[in-house]
PDB file of N, CA and C in Angstrom:
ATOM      1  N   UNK A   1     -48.456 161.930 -95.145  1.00  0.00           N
ATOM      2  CA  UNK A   1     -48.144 160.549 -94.838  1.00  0.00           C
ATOM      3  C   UNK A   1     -47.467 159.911 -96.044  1.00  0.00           C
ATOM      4  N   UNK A   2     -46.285 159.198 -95.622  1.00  0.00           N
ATOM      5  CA  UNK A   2     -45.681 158.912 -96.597  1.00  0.00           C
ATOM      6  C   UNK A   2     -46.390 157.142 -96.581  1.00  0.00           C
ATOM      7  N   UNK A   3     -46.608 156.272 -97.256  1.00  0.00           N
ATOM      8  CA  UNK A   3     -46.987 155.063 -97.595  1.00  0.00           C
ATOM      9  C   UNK A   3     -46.070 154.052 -98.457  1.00  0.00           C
ATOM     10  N   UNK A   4     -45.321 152.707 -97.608  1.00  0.00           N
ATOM     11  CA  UNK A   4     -44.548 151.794 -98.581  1.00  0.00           C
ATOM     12  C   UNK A   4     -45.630 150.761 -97.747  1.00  0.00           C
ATOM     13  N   UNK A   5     -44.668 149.659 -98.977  1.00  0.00           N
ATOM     14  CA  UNK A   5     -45.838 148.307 -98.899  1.00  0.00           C
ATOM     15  C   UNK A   5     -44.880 146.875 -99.516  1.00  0.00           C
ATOM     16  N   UNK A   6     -44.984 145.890 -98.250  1.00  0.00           N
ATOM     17  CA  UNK A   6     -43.807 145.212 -99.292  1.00  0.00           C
ATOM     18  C   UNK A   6     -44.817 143.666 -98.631  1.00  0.00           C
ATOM     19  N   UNK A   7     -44.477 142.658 -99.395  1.00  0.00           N
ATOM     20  CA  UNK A   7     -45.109 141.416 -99.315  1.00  0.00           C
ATOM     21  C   UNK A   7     -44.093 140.721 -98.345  1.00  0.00           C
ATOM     22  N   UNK A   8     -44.610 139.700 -97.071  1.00  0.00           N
ATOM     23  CA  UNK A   8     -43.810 138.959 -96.346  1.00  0.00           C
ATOM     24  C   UNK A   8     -44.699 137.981 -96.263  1.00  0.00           C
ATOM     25  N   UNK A   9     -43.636 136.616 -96.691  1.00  0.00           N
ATOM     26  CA  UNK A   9     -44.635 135.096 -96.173  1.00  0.00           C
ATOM     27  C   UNK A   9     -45.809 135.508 -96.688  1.00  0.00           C
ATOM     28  N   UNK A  10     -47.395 135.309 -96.124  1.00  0.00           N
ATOM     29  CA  UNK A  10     -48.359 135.652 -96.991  1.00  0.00           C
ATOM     30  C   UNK A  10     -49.131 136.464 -96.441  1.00  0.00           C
ATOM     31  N   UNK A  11     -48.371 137.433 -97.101  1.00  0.00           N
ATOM     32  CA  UNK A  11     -49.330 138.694 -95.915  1.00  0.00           C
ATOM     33  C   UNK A  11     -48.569 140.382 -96.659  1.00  0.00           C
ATOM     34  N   UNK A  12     -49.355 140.901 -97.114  1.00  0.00           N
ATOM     35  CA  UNK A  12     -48.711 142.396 -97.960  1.00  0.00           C
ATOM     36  C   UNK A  12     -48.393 143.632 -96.399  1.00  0.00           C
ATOM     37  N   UNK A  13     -47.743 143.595 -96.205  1.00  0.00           N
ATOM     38  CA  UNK A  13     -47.229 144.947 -95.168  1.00  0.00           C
ATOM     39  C   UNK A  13     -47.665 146.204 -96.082  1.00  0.00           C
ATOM     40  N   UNK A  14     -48.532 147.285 -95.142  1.00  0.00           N
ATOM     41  CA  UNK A  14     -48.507 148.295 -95.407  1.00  0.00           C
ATOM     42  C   UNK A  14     -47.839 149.206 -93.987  1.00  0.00           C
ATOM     43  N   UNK A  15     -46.571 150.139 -93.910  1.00  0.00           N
ATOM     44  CA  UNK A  15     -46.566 150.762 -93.585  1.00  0.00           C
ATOM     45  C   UNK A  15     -46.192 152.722 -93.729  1.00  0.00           C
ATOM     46  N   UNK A  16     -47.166 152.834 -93.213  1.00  0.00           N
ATOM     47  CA  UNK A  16     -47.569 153.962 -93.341  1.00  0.00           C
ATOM     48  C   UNK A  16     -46.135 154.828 -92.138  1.00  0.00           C
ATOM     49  N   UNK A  17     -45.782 156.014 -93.268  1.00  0.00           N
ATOM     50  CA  UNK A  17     -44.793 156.610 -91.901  1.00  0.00           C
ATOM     51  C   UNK A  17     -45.643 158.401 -91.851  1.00  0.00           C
ATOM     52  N   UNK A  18     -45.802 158.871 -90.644  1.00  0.00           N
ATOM     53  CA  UNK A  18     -45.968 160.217 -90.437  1.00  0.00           C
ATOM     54  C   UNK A  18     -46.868 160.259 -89.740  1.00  0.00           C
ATOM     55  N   UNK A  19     -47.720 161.421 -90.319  1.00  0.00           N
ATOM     56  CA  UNK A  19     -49.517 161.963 -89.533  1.00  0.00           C
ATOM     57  C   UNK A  19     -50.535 161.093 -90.694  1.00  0.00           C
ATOM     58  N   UNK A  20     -51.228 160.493 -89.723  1.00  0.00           N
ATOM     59  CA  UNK A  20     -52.335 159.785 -90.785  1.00  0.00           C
ATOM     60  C   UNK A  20     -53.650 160.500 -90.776  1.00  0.00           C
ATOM     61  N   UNK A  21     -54.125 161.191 -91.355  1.00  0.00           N
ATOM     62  CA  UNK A  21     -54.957 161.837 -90.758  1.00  0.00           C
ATOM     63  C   UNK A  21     -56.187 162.237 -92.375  1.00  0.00           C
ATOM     64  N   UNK A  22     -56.475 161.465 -92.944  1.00  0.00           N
ATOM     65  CA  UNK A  22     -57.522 161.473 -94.376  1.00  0.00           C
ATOM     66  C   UNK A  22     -56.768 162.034 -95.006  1.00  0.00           C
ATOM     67  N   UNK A  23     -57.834 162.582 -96.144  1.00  0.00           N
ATOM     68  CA  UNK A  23     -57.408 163.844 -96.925  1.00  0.00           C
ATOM     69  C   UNK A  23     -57.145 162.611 -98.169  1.00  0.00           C
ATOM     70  N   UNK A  24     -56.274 163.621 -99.058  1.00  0.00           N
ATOM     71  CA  UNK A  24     -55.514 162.488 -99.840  1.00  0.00           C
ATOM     72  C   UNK A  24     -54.944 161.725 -99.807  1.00  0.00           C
ATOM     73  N   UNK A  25     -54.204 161.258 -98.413  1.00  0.00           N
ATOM     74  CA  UNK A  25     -54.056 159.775 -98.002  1.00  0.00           C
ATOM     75  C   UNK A  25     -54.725 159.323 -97.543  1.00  0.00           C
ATOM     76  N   UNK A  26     -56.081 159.079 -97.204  1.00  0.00           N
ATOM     77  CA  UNK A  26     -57.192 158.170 -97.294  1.00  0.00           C
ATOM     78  C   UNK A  26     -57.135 157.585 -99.021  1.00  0.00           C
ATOM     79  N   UNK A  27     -57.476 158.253 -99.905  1.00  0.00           N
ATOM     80  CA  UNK A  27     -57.574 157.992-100.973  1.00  0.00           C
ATOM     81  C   UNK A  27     -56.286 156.790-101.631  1.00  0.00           C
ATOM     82  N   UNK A  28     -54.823 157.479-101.048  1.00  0.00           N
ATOM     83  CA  UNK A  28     -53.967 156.211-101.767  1.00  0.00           C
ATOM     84  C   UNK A  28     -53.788 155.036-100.857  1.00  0.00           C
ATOM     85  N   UNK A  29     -54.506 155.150 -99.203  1.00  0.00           N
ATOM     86  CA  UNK A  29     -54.563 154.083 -98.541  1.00  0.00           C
ATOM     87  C   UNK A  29     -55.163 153.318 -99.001  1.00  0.00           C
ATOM     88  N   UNK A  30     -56.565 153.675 -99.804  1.00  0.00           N
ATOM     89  CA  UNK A  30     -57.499 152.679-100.428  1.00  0.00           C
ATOM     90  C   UNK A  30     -57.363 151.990-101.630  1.00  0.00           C
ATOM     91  N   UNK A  31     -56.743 153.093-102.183  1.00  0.00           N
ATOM     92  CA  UNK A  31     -56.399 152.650-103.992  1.00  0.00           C
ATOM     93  C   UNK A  31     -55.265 151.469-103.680  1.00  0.00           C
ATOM     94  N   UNK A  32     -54.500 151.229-102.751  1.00  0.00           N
ATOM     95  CA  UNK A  32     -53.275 150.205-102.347  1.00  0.00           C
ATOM     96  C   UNK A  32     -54.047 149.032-101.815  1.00  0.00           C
ATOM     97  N   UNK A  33     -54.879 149.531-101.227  1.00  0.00           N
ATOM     98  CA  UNK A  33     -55.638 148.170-100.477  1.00  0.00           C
ATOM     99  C   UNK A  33     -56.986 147.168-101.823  1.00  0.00           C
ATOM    100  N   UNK A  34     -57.157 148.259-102.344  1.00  0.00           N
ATOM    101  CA  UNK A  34     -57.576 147.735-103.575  1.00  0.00           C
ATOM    102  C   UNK A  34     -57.357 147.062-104.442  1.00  0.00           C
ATOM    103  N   UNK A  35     -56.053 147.888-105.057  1.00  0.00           N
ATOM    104  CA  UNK A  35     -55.263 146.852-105.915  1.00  0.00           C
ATOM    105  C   UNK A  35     -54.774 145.745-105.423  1.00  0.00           C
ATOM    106  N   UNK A  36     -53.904 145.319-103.777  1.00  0.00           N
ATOM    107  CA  UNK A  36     -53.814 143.720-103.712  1.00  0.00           C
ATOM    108  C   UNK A  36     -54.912 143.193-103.640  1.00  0.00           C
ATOM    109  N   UNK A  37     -56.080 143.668-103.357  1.00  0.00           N
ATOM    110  CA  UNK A  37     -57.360 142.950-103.162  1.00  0.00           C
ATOM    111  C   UNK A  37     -57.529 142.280-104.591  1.00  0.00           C
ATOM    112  N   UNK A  38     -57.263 143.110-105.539  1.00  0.00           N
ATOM    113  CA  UNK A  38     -57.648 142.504-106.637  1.00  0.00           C
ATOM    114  C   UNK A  38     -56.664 141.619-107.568  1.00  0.00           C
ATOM    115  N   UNK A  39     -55.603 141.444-106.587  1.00  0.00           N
ATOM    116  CA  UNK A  39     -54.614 140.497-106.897  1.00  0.00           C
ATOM    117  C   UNK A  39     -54.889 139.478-105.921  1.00  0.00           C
ATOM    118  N   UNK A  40     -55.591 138.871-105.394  1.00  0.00           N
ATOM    119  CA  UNK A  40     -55.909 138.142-104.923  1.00  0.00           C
ATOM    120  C   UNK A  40     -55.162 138.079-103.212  1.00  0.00           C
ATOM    121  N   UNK A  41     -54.302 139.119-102.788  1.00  0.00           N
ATOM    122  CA  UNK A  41     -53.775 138.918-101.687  1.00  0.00           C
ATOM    123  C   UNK A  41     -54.355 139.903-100.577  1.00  0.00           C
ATOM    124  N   UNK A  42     -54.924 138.957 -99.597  1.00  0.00           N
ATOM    125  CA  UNK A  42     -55.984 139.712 -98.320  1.00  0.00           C
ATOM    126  C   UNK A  42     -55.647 139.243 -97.551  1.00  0.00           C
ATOM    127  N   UNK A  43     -54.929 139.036 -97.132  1.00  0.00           N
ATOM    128  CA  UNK A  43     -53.961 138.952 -95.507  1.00  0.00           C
ATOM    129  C   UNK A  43     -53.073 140.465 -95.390  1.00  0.00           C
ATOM    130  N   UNK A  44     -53.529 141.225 -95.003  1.00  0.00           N
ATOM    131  CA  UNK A  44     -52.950 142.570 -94.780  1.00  0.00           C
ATOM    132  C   UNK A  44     -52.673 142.774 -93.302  1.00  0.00           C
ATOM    133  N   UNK A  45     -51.522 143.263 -93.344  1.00  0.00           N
ATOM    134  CA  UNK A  45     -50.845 143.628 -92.082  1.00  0.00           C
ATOM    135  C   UNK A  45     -50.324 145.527 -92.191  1.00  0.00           C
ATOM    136  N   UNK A  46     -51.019 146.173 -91.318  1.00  0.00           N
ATOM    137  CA  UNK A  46     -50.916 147.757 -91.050  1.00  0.00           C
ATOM    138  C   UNK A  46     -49.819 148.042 -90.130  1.00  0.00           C
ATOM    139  N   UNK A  47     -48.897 148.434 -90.396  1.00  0.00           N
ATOM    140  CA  UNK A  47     -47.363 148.283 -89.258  1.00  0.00           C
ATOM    141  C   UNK A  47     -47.532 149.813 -89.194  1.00  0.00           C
ATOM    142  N   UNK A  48     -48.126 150.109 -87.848  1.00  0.00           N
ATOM    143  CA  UNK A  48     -48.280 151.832 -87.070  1.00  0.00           C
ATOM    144  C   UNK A  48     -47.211 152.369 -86.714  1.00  0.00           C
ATOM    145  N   UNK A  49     -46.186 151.566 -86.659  1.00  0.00           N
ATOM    146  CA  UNK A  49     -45.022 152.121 -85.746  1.00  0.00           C
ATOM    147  C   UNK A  49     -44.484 153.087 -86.193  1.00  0.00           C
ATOM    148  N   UNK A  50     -44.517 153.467 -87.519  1.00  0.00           N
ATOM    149  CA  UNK A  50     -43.992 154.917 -87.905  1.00  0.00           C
ATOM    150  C   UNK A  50     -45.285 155.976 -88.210  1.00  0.00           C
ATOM    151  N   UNK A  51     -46.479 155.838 -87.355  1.00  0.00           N
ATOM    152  CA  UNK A  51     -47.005 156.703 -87.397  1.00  0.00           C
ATOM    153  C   UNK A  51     -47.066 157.756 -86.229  1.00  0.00           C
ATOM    154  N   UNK A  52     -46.597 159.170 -86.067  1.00  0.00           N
ATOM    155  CA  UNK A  52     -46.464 159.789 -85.113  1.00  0.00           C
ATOM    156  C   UNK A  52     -47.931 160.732 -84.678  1.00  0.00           C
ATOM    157  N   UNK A  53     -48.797 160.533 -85.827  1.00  0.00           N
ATOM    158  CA  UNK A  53     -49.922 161.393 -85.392  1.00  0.00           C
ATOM    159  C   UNK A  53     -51.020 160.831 -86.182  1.00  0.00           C
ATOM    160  N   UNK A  54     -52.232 160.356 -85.375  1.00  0.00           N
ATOM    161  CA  UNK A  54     -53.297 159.606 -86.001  1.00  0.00           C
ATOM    162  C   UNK A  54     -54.560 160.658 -85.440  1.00  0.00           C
ATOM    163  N   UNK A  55     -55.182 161.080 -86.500  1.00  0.00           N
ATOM    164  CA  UNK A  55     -56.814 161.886 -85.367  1.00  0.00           C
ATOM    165  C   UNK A  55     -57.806 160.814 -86.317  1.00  0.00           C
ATOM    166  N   UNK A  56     -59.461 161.413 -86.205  1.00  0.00           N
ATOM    167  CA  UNK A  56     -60.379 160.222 -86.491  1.00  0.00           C
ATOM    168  C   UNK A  56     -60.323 159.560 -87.921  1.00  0.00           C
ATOM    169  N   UNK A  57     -59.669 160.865 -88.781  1.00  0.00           N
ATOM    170  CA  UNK A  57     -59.471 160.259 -90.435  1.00  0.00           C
ATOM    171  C   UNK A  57     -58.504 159.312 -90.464  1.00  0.00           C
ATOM    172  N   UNK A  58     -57.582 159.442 -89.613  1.00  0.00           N
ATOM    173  CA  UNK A  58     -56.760 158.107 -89.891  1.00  0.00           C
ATOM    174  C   UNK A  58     -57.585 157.198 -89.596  1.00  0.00           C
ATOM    175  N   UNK A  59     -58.472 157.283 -88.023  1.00  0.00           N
ATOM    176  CA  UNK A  59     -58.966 155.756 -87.510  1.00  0.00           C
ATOM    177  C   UNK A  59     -60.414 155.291 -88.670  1.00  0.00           C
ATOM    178  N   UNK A  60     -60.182 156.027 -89.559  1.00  0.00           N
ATOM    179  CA  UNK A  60     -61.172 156.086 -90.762  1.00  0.00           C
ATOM    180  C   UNK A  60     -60.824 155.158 -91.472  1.00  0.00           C
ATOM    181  N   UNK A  61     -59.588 156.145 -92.102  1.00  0.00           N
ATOM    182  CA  UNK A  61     -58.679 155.143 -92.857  1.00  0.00           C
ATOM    183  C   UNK A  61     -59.021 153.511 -92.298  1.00  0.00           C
ATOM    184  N   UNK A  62     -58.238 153.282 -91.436  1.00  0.00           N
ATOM    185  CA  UNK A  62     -58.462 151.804 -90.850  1.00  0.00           C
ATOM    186  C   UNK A  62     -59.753 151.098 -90.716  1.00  0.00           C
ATOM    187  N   UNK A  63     -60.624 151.897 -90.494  1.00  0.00           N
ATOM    188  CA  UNK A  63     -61.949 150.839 -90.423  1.00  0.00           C
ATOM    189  C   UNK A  63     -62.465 151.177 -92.019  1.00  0.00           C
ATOM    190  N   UNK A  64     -62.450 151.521 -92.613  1.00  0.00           N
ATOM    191  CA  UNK A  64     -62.859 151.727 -94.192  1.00  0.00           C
ATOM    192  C   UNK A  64     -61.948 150.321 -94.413  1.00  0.00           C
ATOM    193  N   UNK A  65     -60.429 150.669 -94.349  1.00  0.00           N
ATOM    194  CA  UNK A  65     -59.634 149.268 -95.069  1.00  0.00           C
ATOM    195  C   UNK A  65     -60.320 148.063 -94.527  1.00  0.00           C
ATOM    196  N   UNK A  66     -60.454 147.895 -93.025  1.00  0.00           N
ATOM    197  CA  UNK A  66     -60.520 146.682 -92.967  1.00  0.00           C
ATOM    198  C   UNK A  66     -61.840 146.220 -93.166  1.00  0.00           C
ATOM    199  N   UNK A  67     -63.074 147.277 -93.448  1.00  0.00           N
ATOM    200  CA  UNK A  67     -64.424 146.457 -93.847  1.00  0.00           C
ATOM    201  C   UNK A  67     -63.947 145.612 -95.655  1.00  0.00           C
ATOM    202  N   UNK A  68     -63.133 146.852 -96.139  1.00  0.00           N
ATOM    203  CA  UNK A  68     -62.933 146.412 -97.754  1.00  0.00           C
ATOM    204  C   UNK A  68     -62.145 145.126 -98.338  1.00  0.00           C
ATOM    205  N   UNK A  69     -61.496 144.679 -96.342  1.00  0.00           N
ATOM    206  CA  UNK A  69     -60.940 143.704 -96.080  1.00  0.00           C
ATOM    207  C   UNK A  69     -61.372 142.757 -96.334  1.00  0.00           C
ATOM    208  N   UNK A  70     -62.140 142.762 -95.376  1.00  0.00           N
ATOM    209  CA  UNK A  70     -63.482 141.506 -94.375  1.00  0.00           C
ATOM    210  C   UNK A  70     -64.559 141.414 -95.351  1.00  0.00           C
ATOM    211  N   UNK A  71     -64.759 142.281 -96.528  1.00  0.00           N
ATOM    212  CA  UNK A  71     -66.244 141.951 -97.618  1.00  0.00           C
ATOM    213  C   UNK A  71     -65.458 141.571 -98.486  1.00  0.00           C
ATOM    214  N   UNK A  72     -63.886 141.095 -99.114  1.00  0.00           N
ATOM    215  CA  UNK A  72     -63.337 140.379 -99.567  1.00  0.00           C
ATOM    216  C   UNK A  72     -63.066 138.992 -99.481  1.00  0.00           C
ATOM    217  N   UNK A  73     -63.496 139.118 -98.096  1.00  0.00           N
ATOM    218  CA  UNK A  73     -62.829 137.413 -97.714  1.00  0.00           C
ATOM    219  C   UNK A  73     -61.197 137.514 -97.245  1.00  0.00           C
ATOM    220  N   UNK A  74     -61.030 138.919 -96.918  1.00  0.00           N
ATOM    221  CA  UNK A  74     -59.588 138.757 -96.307  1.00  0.00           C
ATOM    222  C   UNK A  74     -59.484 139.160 -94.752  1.00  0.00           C
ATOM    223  N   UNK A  75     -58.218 138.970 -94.438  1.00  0.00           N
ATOM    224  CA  UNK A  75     -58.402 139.745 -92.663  1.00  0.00           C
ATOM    225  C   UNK A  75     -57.174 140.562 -92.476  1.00  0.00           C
ATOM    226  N   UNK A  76     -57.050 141.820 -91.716  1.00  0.00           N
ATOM    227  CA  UNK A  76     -56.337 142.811 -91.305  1.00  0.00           C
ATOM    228  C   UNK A  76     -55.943 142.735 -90.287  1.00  0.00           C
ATOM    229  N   UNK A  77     -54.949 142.895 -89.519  1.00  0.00           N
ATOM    230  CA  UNK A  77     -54.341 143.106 -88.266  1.00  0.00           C
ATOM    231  C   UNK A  77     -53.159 144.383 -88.595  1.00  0.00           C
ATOM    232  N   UNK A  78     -52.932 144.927 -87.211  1.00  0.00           N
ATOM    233  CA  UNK A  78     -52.011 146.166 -86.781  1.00  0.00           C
ATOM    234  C   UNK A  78     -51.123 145.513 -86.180  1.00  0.00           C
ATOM    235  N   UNK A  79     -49.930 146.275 -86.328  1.00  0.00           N
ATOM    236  CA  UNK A  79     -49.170 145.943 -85.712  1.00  0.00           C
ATOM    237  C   UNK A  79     -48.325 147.300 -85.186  1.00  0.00           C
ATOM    238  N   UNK A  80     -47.132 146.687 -83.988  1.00  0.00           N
ATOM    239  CA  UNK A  80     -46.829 148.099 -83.670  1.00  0.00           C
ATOM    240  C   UNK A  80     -47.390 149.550 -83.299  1.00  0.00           C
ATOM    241  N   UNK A  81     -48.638 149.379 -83.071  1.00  0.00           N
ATOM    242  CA  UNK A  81     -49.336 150.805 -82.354  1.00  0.00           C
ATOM    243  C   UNK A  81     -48.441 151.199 -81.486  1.00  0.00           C
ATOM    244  N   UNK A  82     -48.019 152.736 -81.501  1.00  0.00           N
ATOM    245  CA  UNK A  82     -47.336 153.188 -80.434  1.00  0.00           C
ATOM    246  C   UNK A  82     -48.743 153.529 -79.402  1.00  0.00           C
ATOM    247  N   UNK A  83     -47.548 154.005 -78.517  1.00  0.00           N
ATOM    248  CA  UNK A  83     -48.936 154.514 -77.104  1.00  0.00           C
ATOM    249  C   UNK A  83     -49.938 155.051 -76.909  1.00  0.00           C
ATOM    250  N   UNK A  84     -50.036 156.356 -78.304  1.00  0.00           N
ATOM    251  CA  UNK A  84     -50.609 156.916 -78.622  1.00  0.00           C
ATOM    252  C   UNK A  84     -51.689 156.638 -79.178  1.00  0.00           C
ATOM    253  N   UNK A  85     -51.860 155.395 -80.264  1.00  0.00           N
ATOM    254  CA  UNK A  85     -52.464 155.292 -81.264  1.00  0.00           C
ATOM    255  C   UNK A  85     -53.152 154.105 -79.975  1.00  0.00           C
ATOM    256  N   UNK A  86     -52.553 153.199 -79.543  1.00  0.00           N
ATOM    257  CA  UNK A  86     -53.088 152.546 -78.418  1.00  0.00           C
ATOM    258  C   UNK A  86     -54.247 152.663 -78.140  1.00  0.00           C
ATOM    259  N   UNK A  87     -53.612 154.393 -77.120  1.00  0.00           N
ATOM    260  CA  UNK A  87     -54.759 154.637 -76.048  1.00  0.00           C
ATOM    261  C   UNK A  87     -55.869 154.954 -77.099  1.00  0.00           C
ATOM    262  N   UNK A  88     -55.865 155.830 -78.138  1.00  0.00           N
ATOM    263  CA  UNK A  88     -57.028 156.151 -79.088  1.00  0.00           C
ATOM    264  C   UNK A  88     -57.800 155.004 -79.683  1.00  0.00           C
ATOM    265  N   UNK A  89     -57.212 154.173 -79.910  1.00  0.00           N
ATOM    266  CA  UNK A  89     -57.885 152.559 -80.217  1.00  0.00           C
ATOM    267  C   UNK A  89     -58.564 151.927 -79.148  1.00  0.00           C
ATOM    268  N   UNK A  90     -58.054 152.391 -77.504  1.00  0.00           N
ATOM    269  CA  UNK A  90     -59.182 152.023 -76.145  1.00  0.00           C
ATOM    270  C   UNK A  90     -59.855 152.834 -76.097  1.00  0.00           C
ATOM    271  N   UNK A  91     -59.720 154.105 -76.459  1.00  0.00           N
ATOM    272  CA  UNK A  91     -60.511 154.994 -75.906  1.00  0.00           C
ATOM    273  C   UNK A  91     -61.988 154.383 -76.820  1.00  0.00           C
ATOM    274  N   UNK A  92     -61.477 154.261 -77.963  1.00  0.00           N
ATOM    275  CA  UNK A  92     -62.939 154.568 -79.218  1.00  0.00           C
ATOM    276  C   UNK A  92     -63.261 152.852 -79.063  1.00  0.00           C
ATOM    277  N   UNK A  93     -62.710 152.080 -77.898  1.00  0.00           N
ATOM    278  CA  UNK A  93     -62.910 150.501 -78.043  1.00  0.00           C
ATOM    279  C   UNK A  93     -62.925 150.019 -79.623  1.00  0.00           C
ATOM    280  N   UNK A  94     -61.782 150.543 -80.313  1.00  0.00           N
ATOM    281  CA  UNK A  94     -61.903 149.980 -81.722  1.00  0.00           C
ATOM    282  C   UNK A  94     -60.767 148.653 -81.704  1.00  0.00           C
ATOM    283  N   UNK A  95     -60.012 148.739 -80.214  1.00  0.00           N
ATOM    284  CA  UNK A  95     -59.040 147.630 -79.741  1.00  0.00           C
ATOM    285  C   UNK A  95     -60.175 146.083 -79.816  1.00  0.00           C
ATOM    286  N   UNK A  96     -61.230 146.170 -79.792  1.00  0.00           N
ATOM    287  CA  UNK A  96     -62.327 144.720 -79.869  1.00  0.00           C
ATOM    288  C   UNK A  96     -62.590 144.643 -81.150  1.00  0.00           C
ATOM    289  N   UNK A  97     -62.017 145.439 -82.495  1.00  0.00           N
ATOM    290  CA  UNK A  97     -62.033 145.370 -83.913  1.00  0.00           C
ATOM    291  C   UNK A  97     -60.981 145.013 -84.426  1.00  0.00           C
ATOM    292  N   UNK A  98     -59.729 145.398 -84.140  1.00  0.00           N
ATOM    293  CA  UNK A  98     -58.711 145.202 -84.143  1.00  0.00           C
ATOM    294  C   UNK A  98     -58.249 144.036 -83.601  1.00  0.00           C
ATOM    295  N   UNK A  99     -57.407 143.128 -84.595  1.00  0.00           N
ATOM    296  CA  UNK A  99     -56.197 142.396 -84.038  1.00  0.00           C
ATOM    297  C   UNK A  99     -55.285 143.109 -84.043  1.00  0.00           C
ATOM    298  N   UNK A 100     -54.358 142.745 -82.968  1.00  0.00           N
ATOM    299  CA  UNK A 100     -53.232 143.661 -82.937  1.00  0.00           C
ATOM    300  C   UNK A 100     -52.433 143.263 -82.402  1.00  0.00           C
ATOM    301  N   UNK A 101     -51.029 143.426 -82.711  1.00  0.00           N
ATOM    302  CA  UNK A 101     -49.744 142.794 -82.101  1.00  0.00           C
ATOM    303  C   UNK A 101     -48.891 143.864 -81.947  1.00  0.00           C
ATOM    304  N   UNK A 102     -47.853 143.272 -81.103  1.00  0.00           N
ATOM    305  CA  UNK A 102     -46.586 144.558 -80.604  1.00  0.00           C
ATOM    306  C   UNK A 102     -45.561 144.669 -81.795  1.00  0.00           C
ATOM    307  N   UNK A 103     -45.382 143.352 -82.050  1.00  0.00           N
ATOM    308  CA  UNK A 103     -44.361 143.584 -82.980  1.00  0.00           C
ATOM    309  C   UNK A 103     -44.522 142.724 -84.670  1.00  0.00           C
ATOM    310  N   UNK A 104     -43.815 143.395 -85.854  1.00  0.00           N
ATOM    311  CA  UNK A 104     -44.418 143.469 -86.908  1.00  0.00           C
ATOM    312  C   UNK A 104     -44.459 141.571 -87.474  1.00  0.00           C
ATOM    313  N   UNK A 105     -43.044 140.956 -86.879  1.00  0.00           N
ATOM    314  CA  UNK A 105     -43.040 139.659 -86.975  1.00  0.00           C
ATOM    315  C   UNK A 105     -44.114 139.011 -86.393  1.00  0.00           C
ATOM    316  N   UNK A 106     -45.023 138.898 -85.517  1.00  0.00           N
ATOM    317  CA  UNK A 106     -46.111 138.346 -85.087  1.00  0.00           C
ATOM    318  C   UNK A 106     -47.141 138.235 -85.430  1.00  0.00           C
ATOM    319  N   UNK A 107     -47.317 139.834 -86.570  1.00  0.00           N
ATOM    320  CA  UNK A 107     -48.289 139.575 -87.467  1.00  0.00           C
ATOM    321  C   UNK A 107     -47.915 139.566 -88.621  1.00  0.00           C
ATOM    322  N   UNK A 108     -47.140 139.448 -88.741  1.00  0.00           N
ATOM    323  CA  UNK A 108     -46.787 138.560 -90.250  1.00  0.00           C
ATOM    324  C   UNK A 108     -46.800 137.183 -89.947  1.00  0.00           C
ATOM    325  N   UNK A 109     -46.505 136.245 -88.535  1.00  0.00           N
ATOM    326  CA  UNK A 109     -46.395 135.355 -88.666  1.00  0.00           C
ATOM    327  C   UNK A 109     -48.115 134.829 -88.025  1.00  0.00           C
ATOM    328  N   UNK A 110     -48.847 135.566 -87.510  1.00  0.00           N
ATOM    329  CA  UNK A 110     -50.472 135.186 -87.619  1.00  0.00           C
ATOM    330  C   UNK A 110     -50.967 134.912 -88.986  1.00  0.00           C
ATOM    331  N   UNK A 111     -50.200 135.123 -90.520  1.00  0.00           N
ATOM    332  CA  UNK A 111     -50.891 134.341 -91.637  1.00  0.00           C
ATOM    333  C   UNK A 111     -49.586 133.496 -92.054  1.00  0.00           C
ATOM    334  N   UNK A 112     -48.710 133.636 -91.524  1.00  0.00           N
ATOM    335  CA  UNK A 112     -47.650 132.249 -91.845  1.00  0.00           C
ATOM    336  C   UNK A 112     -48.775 131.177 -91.586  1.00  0.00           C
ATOM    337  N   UNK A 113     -49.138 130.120 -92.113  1.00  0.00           N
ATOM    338  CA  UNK A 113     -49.884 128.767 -91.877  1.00  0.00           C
ATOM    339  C   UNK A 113     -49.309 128.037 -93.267  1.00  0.00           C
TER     340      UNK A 113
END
């Protein structure tokens, strides 16, 4: 998994492009989510759309970030889930944990205020 990350309005974009699936990208998913945490910026937005293959370590990944989120005082939303990642987010009902939008402007603009 390749990982970029760029700041919009007030909200840090992480998107992730490839197979998300642990391993050692669990590790630099966290070390990234860490460091803005400790820059004071916790409005994080996860843009899926370039992820082509997610199994449970990715959906790891994601609920690890967003507790490290939410015990910050910040909040996470997805954006762009393809169909795939979708149905795996209904299947595991992690879609009632998740905010989530179709497209990446919507959640960037859910912390525009």
């Amino acid at each position: 998994m390749r990982l970029e990350t760029q700041e919009q309005y007030n909200a840090v974009v992480f998107t992730p492009k490839g197979k998300m699936m642990g391993g050692p990208d669990a590790e630099k998913f966290h070390e990234k989510i860490k460091e803005y945490l400790e820059q004071d910026k916790k409005n994080i937005v996860v843009d899926l759309g370039k992820v082509n293959w997610m199994n449970s370590s990715g959906l790891g990944i994601l609920i690890s970030s967003l507790t490290s989120v939410k015990n910050a005082a910040g909040n996470m939303v997805i954006a762009r889930p393809t169909e795939k990642i979708n149905t795996l987010l209904i299947i595991t009902q992690l879609e009632k944990i998740f905010t989530s939008f179709e497209t990446l402007d919507d959640a960037v603009n859910y912390f525009k205020k």
